[in-house]
Protein backbone atom coordinates (compact mmCIF):
# COMPACT_ATOMS: atom_id res chain seq x y z
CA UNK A 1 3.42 6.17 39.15
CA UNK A 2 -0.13 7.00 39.08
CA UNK A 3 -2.12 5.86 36.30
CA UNK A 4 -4.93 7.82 35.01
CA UNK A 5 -8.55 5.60 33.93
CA UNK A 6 -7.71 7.15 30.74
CA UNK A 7 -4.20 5.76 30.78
CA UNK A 8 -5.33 2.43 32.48
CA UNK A 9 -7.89 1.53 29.76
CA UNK A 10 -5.50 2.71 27.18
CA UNK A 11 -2.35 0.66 28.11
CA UNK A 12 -4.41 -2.47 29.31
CA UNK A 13 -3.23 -4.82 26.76
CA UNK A 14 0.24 -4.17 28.17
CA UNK A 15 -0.96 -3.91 32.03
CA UNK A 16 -2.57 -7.62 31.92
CA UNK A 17 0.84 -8.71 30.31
CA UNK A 18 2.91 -10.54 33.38
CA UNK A 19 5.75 -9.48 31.54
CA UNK A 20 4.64 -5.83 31.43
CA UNK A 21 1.96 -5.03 34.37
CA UNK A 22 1.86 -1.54 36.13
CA UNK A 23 5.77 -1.30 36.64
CA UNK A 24 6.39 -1.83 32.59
CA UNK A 25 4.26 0.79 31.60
CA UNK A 26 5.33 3.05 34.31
CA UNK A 27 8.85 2.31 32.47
CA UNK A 28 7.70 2.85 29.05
CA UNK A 29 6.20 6.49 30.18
CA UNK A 30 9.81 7.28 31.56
CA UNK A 31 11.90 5.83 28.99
CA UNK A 32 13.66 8.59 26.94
CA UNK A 33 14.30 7.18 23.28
CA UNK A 34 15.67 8.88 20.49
CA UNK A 35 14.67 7.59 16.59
CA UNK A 36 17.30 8.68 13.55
CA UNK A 37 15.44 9.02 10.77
CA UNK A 38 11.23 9.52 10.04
CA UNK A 39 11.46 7.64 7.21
CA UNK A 40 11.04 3.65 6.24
CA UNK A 41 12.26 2.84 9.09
CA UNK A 42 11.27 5.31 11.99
CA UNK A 43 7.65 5.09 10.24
CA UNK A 44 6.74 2.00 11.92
CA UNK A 45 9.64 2.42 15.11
CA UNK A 46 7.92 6.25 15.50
CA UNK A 47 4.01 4.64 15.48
CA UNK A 48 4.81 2.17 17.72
CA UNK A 49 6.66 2.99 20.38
CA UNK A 50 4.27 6.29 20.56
CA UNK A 51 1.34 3.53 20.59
CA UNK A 52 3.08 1.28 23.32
CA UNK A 53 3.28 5.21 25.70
CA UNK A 54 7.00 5.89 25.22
CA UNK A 55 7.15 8.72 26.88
CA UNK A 56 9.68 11.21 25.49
CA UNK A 57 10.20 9.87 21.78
CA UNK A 58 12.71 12.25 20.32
CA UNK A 59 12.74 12.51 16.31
CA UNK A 60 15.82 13.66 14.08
CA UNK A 61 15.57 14.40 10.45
CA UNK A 62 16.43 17.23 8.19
CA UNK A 63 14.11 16.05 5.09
CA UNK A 64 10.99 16.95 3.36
CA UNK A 65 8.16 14.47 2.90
CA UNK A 66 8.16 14.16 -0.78
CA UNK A 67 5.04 12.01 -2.62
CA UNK A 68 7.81 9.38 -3.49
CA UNK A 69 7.94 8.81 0.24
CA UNK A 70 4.42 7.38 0.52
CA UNK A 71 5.20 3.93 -0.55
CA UNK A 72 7.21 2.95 2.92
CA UNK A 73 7.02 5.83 5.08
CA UNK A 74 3.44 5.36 6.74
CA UNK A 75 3.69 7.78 9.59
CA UNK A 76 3.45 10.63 6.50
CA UNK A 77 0.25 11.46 3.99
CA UNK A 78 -0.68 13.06 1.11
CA UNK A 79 -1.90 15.86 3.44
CA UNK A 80 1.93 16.98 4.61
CA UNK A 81 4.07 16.62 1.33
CA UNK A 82 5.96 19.55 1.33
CA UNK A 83 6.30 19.60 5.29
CA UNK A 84 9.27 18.77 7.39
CA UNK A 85 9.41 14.91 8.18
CA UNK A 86 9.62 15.83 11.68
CA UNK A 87 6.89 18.04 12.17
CA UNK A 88 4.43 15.35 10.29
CA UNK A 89 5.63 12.98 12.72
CA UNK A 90 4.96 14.70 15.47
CA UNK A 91 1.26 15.45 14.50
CA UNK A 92 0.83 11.89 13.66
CA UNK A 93 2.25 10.89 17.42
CA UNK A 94 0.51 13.90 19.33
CA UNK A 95 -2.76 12.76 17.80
CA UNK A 96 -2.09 9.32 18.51
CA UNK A 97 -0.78 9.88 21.82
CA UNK A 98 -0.89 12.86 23.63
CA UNK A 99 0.98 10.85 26.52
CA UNK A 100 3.96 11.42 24.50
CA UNK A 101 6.37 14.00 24.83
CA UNK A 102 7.97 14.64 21.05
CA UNK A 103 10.98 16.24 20.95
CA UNK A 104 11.64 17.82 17.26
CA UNK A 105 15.92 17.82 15.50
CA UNK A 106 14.99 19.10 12.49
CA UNK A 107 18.77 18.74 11.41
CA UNK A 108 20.99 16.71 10.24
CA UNK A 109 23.28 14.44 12.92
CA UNK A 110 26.90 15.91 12.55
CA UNK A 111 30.21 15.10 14.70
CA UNK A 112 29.31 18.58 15.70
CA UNK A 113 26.08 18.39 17.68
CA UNK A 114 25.70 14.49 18.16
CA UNK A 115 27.19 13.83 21.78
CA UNK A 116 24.62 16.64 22.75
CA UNK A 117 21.64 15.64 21.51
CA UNK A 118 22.73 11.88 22.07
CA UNK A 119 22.76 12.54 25.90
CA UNK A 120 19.44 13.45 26.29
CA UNK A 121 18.29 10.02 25.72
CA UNK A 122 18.48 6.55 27.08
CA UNK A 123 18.25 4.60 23.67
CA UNK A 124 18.82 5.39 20.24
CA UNK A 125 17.37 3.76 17.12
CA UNK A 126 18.72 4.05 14.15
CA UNK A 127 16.78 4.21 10.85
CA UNK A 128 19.51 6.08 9.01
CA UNK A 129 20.10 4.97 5.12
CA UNK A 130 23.79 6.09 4.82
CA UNK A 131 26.81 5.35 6.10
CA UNK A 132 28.78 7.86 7.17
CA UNK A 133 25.76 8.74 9.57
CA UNK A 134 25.79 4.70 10.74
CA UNK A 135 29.52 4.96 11.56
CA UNK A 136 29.01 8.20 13.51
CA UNK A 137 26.02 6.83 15.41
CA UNK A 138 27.87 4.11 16.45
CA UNK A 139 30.94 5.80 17.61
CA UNK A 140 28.89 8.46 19.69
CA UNK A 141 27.04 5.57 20.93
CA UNK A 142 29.78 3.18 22.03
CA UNK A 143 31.38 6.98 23.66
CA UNK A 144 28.49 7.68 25.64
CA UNK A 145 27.66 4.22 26.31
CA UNK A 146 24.32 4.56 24.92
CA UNK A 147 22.09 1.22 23.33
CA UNK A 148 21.95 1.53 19.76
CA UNK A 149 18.98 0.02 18.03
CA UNK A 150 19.96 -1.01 14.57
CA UNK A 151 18.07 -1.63 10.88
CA UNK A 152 18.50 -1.40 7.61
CA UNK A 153 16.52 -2.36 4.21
CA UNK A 154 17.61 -2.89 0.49
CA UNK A 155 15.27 -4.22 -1.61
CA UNK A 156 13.59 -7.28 -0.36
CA UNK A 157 16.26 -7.78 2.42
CA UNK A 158 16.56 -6.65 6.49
CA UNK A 159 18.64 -6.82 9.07
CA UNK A 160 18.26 -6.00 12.52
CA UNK A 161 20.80 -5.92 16.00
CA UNK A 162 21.03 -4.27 19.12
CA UNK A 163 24.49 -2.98 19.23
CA UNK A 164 25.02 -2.39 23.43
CA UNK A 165 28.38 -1.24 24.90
CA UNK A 166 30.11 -3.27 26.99
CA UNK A 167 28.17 -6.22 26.80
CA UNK A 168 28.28 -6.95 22.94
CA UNK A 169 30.19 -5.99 19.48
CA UNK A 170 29.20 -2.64 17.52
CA UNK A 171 28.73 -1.76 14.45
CA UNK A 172 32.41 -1.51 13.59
CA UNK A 173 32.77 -4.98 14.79
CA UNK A 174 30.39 -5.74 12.10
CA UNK A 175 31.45 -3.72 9.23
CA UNK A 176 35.32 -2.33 10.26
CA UNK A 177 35.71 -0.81 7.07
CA UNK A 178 32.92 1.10 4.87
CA UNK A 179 32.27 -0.37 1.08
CA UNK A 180 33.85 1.57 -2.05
CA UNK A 181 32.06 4.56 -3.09
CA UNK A 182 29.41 3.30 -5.98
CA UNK A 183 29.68 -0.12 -4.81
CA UNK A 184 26.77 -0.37 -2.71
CA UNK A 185 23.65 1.08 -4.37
CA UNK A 186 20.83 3.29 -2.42
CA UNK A 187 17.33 2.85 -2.31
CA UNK A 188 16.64 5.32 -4.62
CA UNK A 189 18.88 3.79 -6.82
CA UNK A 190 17.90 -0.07 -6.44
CA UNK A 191 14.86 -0.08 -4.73
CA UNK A 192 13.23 -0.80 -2.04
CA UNK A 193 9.55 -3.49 -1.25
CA UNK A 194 7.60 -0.69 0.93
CA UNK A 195 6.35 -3.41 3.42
CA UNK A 196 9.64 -4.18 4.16
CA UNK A 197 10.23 -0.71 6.05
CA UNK A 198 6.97 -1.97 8.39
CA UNK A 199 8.65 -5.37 9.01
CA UNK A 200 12.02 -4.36 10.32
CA UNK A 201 11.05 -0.85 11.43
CA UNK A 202 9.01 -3.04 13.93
CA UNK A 203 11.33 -5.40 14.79
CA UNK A 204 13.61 -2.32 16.12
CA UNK A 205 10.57 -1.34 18.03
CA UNK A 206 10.22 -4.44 19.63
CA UNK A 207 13.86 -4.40 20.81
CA UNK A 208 13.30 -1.26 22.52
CA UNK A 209 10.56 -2.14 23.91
CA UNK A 210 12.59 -4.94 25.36
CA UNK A 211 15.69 -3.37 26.46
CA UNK A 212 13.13 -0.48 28.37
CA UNK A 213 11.47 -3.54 30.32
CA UNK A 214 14.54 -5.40 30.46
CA UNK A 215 12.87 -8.79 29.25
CA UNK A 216 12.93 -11.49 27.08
CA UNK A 217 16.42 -12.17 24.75
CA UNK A 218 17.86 -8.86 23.05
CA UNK A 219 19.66 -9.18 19.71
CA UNK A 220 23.22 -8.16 21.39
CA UNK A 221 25.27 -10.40 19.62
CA UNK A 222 23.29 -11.39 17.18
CA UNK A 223 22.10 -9.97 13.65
CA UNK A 224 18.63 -10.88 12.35
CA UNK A 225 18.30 -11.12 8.65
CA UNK A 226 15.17 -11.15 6.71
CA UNK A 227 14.14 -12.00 3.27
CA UNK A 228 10.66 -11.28 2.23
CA UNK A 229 10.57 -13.25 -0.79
CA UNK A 230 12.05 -16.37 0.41
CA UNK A 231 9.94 -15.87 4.12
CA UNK A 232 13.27 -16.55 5.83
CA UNK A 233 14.54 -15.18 8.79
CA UNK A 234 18.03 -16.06 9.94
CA UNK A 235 19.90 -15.22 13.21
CA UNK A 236 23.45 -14.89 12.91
CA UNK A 237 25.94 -14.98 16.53
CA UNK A 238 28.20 -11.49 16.46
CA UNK A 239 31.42 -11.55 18.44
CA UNK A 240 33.12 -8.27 19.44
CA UNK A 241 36.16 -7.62 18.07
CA UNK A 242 38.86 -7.21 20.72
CA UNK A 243 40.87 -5.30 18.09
CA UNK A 244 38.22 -2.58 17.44
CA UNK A 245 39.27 0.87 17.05
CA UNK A 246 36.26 1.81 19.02
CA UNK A 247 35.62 -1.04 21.19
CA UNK A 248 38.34 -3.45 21.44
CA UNK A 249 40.49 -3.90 24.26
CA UNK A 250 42.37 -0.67 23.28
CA UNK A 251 40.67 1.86 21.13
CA UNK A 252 42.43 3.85 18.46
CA UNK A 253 39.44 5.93 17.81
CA UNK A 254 38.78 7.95 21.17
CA UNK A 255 37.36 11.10 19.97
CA UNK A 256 34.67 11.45 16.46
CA UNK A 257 36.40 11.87 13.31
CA UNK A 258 35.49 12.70 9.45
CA UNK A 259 32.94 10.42 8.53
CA UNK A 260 32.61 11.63 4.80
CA UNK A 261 36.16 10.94 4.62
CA UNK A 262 36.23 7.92 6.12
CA UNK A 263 33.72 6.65 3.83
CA UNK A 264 35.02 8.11 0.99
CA UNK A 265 32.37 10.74 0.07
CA UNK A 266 34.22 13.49 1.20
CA UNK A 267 34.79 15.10 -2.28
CA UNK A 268 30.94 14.64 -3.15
């Protein structure tokens, strides 16, 4: 493609890059990525990837930014409490980048509308915080054979994978069944360090980043855990689970299902 001076001064950092040069960026202004969530985690995945010149950065969320959210969700202020999650994030990105096409779900990912919106894009990150949503994203994702960009936070500890079809395990590999009900405390419940949304939130950026350019060594395979107050980061090897239900050699679970129910929050 054809660079503007604008562009070309903006995105030099990543032109002089060997690993990057004109034919990267040209990439990252094509790619077509998808973030779950403009919270803790799609704060820093949502800045970043609109900073790098993603070009279509779509952005799902049904919330409200509340003040409580200002701790860990940076891509928010005190100026748009009260306003849709997904409409703050798009001013922040359209006045960061107006390179950027943002598309707006201001909804909440269902069984019902997920294969649709899911097909629009190339990758999807997740920065969900439940779930029932993790389980469906994974399932729609392994279905359409769509990259899924994982992370989650709880308290002072991350953990981030790429979850790719046919080439690594998935989420279900990872966790087959979902905890009890009341077992595993939320962040509103337990807590959550702030910074810690900015560390992993970034680290799912970078793996996008990656998997767009097709560079360097992607996290399929392998889950990346974090512990800010030890400084540790450990790598564990993944290994797909022939017997998956979604999967595995043969999958039981062909079509999306209940995912309240199957987590056991159906009667809340």
């Amino acid at each position: 493609m054809d660079f503007t001076e604008e562009q070309i001064y903006r995105y030099s950092r990543h032109i002089i890059l060997p690993e990057v040069g004109g034919v990267g960026q040209a990439k990252l202004l094509n790619a077509k990525v998808l973030c779950l969530g403009a919270g803790g985690l799609g704060s820093p995945i949502l800045q970043y990837l609109a900073a790098a010149g993603v070009g279509t950065i779509g952005v799902l969320d049904f919330d409200i930014v509340d003040m409580s959210n200002l701790q860990r969700q940076v891509i928010h202020s005190k100026a748009t409490v009260g306003v849709h999650k997904t409409e703050s994030a798009k001013r922040f990105i359209e006045n960061l980048n107006p390179d950027v096409n943002v598309v707006v779900h201001n909804e909440r990912l269902s069984a019902e509308n997920v294969m649709t919106i899911f097909k629009d894009y190339e990758i999807v990150v997740d920065g969900s915080d439940n779930f029932p949503t993790r389980y469906l994203v994974n399932d729609a994702c392994v279905m359409l054979g769509k990259t899924n960009i994982h992370g989650s936070i709880f308290r002072f500890d991350g953990q981030v994978t790429v979850f790719k079809p046919k080439t690594g395990p998935c989420y279900r590999c990872l966790y087959p069944e979902p905890p009890p009900p009341g077992m595993v405390p939320s962040c509103q419940e337990a807590g959550v360090l702030g910074v810690l949304a900015g560390v992993v939130g970034t680290l799912q950026a970078v793996e996008v980043i990656k998997q767009i350019l097709d560079k360097g060594d992607a996290l399929v395979g392998k889950l990346l855990m974090y512990n800010a107050l030890k400084v540790e980061f450990r790598k564990l090897n993944l290994r797909r689970d022939v017997d998956c239900p979604v999967c595995g050699d043969n999958p039981t679970v062909t079509e999306l299902i209940d995912y309240e129910q199957f987590c056991g929050m159906g009667e809340h």
